[in-house]
PDB file of N, CA and C in Angstrom:
ATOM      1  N   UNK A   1     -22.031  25.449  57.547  1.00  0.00           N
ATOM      2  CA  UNK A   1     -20.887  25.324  56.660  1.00  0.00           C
ATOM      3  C   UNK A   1     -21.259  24.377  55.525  1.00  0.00           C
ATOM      4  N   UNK A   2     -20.755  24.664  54.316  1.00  0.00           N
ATOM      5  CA  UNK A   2     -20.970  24.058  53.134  1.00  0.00           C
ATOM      6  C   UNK A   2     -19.971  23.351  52.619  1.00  0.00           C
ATOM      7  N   UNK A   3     -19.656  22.195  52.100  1.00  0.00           N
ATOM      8  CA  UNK A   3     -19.024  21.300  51.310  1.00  0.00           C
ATOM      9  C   UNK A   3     -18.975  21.823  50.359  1.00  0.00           C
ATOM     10  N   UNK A   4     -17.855  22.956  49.989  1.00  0.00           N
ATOM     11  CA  UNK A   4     -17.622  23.585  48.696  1.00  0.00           C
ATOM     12  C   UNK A   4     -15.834  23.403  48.436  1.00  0.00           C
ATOM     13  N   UNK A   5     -16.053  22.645  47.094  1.00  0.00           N
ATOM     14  CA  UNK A   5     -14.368  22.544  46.668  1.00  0.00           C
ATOM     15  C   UNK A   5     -13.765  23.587  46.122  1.00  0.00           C
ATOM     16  N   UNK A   6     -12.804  23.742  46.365  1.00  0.00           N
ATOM     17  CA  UNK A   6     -12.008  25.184  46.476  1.00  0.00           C
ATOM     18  C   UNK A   6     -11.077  24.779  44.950  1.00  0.00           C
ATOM     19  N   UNK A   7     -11.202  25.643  43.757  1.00  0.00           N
ATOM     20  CA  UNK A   7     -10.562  24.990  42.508  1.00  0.00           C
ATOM     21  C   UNK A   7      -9.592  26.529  42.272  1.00  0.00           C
ATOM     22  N   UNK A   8      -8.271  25.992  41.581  1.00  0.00           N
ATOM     23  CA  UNK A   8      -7.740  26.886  40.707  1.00  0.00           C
ATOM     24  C   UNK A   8      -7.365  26.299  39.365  1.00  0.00           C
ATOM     25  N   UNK A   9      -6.706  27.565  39.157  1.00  0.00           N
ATOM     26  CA  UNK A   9      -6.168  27.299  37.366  1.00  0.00           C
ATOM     27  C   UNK A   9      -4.857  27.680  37.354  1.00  0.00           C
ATOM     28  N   UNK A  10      -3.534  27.088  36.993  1.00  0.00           N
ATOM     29  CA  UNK A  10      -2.522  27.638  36.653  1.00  0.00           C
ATOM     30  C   UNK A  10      -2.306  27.729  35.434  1.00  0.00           C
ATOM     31  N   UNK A  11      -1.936  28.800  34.649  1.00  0.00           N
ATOM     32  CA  UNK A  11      -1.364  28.622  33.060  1.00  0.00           C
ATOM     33  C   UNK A  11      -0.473  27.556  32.862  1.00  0.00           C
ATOM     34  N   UNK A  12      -0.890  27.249  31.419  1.00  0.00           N
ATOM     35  CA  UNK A  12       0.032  25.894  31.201  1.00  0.00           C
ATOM     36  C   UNK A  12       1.232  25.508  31.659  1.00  0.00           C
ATOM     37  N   UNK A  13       2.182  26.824  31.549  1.00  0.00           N
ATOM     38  CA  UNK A  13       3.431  26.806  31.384  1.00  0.00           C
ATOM     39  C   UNK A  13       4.019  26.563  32.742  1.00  0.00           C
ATOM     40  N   UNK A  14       3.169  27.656  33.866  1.00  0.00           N
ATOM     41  CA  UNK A  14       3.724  27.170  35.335  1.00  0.00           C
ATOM     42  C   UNK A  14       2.723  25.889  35.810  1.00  0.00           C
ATOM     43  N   UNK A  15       1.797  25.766  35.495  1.00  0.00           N
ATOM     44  CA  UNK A  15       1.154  24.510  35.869  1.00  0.00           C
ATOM     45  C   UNK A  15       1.737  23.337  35.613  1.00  0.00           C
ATOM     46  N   UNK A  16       2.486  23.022  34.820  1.00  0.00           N
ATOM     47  CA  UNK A  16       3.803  21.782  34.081  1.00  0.00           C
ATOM     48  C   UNK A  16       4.921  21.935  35.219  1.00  0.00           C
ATOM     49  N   UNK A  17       5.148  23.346  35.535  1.00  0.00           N
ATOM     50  CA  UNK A  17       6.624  23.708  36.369  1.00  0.00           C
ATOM     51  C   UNK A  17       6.001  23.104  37.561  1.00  0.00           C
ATOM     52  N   UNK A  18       5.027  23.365  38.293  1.00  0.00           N
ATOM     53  CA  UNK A  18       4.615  23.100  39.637  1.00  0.00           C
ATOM     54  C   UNK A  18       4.355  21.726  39.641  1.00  0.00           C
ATOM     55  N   UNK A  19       3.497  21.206  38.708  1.00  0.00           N
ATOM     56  CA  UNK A  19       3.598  19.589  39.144  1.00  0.00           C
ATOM     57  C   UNK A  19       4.625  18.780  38.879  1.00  0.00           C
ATOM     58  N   UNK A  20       5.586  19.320  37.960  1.00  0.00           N
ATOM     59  CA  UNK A  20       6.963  18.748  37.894  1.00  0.00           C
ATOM     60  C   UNK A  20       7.480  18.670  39.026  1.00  0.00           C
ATOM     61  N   UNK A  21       7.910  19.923  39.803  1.00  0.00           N
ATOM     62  CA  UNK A  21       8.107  20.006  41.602  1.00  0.00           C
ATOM     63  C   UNK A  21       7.732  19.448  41.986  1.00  0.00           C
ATOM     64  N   UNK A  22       6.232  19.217  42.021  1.00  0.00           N
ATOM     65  CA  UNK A  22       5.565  18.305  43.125  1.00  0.00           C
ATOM     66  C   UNK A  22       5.711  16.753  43.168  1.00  0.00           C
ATOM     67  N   UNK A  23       5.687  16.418  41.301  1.00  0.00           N
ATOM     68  CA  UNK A  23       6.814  15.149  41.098  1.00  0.00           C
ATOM     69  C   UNK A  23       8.235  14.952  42.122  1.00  0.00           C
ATOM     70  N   UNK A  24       8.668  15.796  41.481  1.00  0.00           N
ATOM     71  CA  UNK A  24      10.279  15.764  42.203  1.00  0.00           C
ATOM     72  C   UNK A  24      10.281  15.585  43.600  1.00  0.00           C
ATOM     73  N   UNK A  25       9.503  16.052  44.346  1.00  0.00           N
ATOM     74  CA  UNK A  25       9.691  16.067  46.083  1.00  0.00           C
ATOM     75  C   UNK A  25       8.291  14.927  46.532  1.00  0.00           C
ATOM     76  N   UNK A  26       7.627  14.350  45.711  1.00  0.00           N
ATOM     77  CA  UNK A  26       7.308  12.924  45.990  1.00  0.00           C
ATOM     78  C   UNK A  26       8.502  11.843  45.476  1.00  0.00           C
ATOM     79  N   UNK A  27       8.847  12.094  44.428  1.00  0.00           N
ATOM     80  CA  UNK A  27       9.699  10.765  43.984  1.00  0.00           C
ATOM     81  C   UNK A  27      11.036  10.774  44.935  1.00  0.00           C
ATOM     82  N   UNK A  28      11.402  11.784  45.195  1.00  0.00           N
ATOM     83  CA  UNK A  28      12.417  12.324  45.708  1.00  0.00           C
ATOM     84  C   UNK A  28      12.261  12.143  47.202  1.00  0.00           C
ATOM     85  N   UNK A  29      11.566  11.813  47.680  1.00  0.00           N
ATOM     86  CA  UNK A  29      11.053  11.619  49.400  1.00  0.00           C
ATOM     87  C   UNK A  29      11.453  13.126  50.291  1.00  0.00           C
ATOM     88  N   UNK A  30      11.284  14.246  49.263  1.00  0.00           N
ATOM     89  CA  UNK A  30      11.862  15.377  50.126  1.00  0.00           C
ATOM     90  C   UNK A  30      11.186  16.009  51.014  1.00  0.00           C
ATOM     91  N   UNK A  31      10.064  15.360  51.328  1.00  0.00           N
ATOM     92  CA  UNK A  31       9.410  16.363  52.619  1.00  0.00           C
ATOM     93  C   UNK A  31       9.711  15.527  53.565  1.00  0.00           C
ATOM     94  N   UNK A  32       9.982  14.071  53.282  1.00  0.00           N
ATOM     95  CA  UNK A  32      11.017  13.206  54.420  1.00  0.00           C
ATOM     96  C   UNK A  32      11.775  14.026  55.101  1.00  0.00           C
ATOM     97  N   UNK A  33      13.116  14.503  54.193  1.00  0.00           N
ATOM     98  CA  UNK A  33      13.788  15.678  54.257  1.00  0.00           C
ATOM     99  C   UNK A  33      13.879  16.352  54.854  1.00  0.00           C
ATOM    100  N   UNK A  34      13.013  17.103  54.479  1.00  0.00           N
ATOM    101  CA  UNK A  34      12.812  18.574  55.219  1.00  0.00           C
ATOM    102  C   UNK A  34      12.723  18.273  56.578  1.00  0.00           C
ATOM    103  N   UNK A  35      11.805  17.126  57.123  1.00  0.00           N
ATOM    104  CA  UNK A  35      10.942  17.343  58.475  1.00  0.00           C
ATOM    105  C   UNK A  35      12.354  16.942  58.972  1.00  0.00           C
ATOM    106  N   UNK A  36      13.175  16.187  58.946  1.00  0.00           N
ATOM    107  CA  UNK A  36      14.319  15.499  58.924  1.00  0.00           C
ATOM    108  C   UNK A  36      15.476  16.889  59.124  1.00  0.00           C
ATOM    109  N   UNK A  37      14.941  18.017  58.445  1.00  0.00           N
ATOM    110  CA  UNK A  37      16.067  19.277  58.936  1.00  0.00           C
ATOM    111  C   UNK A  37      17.163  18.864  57.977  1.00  0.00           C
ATOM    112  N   UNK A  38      16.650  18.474  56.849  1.00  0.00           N
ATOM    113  CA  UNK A  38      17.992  18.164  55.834  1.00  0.00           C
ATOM    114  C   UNK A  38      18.503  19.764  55.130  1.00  0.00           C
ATOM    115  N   UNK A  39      19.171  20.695  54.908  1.00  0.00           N
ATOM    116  CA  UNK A  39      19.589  21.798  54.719  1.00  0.00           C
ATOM    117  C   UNK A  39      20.318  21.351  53.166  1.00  0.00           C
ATOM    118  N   UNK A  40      20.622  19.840  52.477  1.00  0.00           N
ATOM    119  CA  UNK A  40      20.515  19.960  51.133  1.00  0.00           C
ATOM    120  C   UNK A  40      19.789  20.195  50.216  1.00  0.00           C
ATOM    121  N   UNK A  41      18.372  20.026  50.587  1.00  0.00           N
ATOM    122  CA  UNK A  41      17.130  20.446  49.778  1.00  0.00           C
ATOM    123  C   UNK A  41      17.597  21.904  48.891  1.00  0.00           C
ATOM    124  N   UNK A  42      18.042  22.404  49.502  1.00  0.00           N
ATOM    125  CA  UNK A  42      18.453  23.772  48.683  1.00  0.00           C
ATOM    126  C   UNK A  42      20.280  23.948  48.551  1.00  0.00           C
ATOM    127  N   UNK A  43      20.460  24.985  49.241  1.00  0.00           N
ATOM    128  CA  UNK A  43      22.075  25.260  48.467  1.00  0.00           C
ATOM    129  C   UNK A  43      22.675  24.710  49.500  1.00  0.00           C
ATOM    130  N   UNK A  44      22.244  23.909  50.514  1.00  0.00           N
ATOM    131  CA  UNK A  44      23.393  23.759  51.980  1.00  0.00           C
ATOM    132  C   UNK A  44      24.147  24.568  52.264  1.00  0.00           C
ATOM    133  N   UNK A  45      23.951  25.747  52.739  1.00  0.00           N
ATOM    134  CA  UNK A  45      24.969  26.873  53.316  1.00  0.00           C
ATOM    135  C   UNK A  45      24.378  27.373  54.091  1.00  0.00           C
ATOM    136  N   UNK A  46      23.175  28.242  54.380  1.00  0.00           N
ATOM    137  CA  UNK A  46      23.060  28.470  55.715  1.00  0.00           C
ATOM    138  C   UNK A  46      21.221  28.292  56.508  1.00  0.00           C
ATOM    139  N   UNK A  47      20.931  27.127  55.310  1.00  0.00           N
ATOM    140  CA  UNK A  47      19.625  27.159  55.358  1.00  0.00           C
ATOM    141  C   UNK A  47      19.241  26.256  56.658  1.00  0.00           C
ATOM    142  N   UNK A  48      20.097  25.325  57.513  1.00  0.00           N
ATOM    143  CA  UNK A  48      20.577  25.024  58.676  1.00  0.00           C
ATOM    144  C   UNK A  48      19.420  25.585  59.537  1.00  0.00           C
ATOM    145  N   UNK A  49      20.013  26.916  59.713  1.00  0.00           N
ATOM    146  CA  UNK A  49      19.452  27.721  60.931  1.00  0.00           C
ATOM    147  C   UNK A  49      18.313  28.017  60.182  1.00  0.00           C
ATOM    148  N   UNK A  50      17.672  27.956  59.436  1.00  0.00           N
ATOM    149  CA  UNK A  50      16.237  28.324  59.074  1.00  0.00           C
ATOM    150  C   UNK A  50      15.301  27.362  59.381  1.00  0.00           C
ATOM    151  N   UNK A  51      15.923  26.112  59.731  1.00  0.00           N
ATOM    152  CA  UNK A  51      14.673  25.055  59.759  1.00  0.00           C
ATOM    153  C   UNK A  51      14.440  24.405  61.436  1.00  0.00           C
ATOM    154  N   UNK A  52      14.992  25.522  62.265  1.00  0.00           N
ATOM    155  CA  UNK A  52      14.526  25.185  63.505  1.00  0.00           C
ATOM    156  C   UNK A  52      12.964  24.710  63.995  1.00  0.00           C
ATOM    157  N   UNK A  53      12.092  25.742  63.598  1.00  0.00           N
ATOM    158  CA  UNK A  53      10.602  25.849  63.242  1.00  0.00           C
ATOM    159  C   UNK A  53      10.028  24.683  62.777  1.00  0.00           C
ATOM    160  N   UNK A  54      10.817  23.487  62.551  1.00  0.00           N
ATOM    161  CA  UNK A  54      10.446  22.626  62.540  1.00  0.00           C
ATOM    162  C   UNK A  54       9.603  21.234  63.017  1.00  0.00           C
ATOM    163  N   UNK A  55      10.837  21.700  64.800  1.00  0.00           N
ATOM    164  CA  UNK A  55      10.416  20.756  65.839  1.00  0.00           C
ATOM    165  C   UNK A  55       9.689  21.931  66.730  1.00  0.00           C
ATOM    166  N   UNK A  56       8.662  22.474  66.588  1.00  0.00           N
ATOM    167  CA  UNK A  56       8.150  23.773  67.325  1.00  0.00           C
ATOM    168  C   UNK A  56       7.422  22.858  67.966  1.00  0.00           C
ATOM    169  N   UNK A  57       6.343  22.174  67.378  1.00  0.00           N
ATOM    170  CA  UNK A  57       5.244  20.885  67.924  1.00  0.00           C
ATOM    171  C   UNK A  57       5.725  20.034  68.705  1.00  0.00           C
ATOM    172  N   UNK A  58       6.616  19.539  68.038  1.00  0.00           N
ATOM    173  CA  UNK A  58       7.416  18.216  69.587  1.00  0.00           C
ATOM    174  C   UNK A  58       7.849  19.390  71.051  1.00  0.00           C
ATOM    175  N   UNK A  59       8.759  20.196  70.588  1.00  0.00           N
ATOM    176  CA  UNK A  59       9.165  21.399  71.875  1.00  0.00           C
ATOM    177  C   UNK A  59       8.354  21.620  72.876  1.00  0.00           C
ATOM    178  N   UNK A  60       6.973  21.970  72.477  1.00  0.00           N
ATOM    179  CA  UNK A  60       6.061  22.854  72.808  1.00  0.00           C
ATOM    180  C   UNK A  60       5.276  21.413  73.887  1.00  0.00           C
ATOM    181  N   UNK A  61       5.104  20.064  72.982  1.00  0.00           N
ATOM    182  CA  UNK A  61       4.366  18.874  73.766  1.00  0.00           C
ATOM    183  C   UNK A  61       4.848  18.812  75.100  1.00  0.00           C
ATOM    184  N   UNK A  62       6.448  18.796  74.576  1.00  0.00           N
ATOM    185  CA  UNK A  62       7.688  18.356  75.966  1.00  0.00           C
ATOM    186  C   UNK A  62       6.930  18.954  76.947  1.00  0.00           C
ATOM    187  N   UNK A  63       6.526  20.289  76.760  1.00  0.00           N
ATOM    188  CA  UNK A  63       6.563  21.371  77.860  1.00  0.00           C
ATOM    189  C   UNK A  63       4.660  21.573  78.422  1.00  0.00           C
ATOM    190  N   UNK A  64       3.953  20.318  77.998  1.00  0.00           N
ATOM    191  CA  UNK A  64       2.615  20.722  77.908  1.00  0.00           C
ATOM    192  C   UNK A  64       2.054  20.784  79.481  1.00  0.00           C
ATOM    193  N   UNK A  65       2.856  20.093  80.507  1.00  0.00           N
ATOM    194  CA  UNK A  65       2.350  20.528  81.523  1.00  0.00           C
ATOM    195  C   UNK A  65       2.542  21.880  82.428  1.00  0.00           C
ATOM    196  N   UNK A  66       3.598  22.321  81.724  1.00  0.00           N
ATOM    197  CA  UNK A  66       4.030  24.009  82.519  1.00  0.00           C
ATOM    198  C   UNK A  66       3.165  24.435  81.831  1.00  0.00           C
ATOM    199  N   UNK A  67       3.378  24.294  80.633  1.00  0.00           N
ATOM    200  CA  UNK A  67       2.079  25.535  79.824  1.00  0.00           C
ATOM    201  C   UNK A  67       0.577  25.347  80.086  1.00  0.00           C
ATOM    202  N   UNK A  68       0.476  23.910  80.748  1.00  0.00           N
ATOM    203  CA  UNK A  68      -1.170  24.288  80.826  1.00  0.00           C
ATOM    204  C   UNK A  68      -1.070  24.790  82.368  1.00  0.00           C
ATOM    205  N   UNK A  69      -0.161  24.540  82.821  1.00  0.00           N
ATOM    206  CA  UNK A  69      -0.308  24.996  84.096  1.00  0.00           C
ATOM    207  C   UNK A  69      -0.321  26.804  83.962  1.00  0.00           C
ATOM    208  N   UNK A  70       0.621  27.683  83.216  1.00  0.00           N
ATOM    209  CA  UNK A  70       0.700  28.692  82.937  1.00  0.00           C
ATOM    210  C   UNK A  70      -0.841  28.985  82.813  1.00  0.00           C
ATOM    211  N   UNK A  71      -1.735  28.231  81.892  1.00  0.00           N
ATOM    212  CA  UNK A  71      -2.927  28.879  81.149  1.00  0.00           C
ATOM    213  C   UNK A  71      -3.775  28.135  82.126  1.00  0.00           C
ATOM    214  N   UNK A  72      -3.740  27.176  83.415  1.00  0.00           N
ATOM    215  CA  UNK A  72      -4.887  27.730  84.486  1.00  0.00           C
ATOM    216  C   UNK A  72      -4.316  28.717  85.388  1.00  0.00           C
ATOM    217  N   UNK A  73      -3.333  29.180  85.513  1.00  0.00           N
ATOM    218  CA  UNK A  73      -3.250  30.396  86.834  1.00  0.00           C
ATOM    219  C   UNK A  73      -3.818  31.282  86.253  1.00  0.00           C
ATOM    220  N   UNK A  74      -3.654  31.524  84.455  1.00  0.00           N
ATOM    221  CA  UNK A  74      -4.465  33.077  84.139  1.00  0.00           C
ATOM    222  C   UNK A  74      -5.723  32.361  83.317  1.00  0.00           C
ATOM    223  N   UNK A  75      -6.452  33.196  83.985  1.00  0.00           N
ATOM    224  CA  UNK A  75      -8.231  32.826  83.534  1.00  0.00           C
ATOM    225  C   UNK A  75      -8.424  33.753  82.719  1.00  0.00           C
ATOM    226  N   UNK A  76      -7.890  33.993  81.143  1.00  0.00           N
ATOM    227  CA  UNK A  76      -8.332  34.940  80.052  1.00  0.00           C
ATOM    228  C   UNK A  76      -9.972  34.920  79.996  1.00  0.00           C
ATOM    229  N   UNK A  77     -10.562  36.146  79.722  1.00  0.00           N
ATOM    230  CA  UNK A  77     -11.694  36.372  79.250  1.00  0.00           C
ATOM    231  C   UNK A  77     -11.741  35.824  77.307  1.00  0.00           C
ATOM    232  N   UNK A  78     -13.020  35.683  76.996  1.00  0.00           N
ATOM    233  CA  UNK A  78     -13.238  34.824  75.639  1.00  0.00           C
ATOM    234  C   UNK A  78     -13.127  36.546  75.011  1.00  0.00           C
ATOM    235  N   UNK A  79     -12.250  36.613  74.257  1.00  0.00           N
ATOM    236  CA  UNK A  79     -13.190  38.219  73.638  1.00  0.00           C
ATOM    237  C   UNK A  79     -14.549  37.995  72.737  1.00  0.00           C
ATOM    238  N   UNK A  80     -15.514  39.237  73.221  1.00  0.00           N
ATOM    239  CA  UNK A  80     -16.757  39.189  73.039  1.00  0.00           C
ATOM    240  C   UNK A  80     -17.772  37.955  73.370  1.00  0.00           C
ATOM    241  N   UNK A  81     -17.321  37.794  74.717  1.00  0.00           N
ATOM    242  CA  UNK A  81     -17.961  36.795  75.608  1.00  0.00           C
ATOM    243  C   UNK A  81     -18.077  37.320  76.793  1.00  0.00           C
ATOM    244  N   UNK A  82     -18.994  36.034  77.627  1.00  0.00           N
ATOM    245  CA  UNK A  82     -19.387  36.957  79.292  1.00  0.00           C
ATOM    246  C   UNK A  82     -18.628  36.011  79.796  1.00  0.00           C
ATOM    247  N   UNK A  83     -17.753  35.011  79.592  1.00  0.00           N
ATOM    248  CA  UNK A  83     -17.115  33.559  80.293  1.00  0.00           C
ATOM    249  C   UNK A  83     -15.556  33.952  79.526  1.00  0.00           C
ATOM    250  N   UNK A  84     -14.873  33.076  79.790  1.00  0.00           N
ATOM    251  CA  UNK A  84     -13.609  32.884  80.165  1.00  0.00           C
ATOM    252  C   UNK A  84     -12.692  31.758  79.548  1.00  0.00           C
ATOM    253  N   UNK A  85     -11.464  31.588  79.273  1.00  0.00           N
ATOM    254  CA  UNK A  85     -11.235  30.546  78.850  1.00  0.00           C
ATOM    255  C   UNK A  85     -11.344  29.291  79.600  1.00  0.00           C
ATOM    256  N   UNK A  86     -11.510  29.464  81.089  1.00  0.00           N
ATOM    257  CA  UNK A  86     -11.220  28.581  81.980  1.00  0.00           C
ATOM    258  C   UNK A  86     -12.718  27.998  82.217  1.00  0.00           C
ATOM    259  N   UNK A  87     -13.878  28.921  81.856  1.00  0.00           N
ATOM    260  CA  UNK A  87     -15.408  28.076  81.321  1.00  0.00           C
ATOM    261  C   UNK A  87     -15.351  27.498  80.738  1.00  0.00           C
ATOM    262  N   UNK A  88     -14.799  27.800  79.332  1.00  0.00           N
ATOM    263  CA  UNK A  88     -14.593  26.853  78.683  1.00  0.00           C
ATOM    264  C   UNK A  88     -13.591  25.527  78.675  1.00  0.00           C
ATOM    265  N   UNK A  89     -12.903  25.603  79.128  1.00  0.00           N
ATOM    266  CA  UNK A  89     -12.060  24.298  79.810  1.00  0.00           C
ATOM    267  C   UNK A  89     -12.963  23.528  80.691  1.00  0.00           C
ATOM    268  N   UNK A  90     -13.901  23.717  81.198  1.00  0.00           N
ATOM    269  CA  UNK A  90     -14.184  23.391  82.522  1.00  0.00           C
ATOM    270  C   UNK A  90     -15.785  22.862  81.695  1.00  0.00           C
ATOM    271  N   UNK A  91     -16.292  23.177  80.874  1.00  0.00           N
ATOM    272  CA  UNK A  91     -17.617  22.831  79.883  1.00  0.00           C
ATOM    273  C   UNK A  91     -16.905  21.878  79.038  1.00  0.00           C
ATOM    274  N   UNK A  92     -15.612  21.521  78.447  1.00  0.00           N
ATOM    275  CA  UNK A  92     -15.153  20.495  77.510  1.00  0.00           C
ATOM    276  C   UNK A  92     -14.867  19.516  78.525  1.00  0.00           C
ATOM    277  N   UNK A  93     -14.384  19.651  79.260  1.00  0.00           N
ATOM    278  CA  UNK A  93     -14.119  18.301  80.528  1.00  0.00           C
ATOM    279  C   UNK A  93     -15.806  17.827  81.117  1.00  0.00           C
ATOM    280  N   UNK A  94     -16.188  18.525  81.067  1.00  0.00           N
ATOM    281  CA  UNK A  94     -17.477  17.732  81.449  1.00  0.00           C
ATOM    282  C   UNK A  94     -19.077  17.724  80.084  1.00  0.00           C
ATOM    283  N   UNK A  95     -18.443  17.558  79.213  1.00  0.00           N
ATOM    284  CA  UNK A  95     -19.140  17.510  78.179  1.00  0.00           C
ATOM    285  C   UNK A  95     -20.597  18.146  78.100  1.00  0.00           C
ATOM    286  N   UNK A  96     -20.468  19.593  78.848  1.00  0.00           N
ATOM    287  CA  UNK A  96     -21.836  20.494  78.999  1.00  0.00           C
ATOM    288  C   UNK A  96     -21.521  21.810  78.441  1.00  0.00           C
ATOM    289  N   UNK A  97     -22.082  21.969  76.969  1.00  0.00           N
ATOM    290  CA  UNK A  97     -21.544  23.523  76.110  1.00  0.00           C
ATOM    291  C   UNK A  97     -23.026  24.307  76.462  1.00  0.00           C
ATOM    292  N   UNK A  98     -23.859  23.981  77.150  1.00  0.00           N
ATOM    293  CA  UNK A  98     -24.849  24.653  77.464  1.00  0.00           C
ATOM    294  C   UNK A  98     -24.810  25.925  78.348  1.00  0.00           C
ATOM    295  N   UNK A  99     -23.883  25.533  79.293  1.00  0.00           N
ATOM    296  CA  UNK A  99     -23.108  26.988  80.368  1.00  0.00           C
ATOM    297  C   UNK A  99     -22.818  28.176  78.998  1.00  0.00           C
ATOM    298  N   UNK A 100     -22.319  27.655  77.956  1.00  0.00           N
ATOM    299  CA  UNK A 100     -21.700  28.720  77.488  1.00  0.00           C
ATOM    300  C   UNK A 100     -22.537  29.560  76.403  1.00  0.00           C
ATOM    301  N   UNK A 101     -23.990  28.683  76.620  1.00  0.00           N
ATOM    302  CA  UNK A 101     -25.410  29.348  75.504  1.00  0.00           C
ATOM    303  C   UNK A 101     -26.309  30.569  76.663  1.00  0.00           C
ATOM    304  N   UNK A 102     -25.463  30.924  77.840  1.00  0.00           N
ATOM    305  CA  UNK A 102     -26.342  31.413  78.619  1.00  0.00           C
ATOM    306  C   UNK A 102     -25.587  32.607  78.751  1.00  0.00           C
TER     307      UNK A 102
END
């Protein structure tokens, strides 16, 4: 992999519009906001229920021991591999990726 910076160009006119925005929701502390499930950011009417998707990451932590428990009872195969996900679980806990060069 290469250290290559990824560049664009916006035309003047939306390039002024977009960093103006991007002004506005730094000065404005609005991604505070958002993560915050604030539904004024826009028209406050039913944008509410759109920002559930928010706390998906905290939800999902709560629940990290059923789910890993879920994902050792089933031992998925790697696709286009001869091992398994549960090799690989079992090669990161014991810091040996060599099982998985064979």
């Amino acid at each position: 992999m290469t250290d290559k910076a990824i560049a664009f160009h916006l035309p003047a006119g939306l390039d002024a519009e977009v960093n103006g925005a991007l002004e506005d929701w730094r000065s404005n502390g609005k991604v505070e906001r958002l993560w915050r499930g604030d539904a004024t950011l826009w028209s406050n009417t039913d944008e509410a229920k759109w920002l559930g998707w928010l706390g998906i990451a905290g939800d999902q932590l709560a629940r990290i021991e059923h789910l890993n428990s879920i994902a050792d009872a089933i031992d998925l195969p790697v696709p286009s591999q001869k091992y398994t996900f549960g090799v690989v679980k079992a090669a990161q806990a014991r810091s040996d990726f060599q099982v998985l060069a064979q």
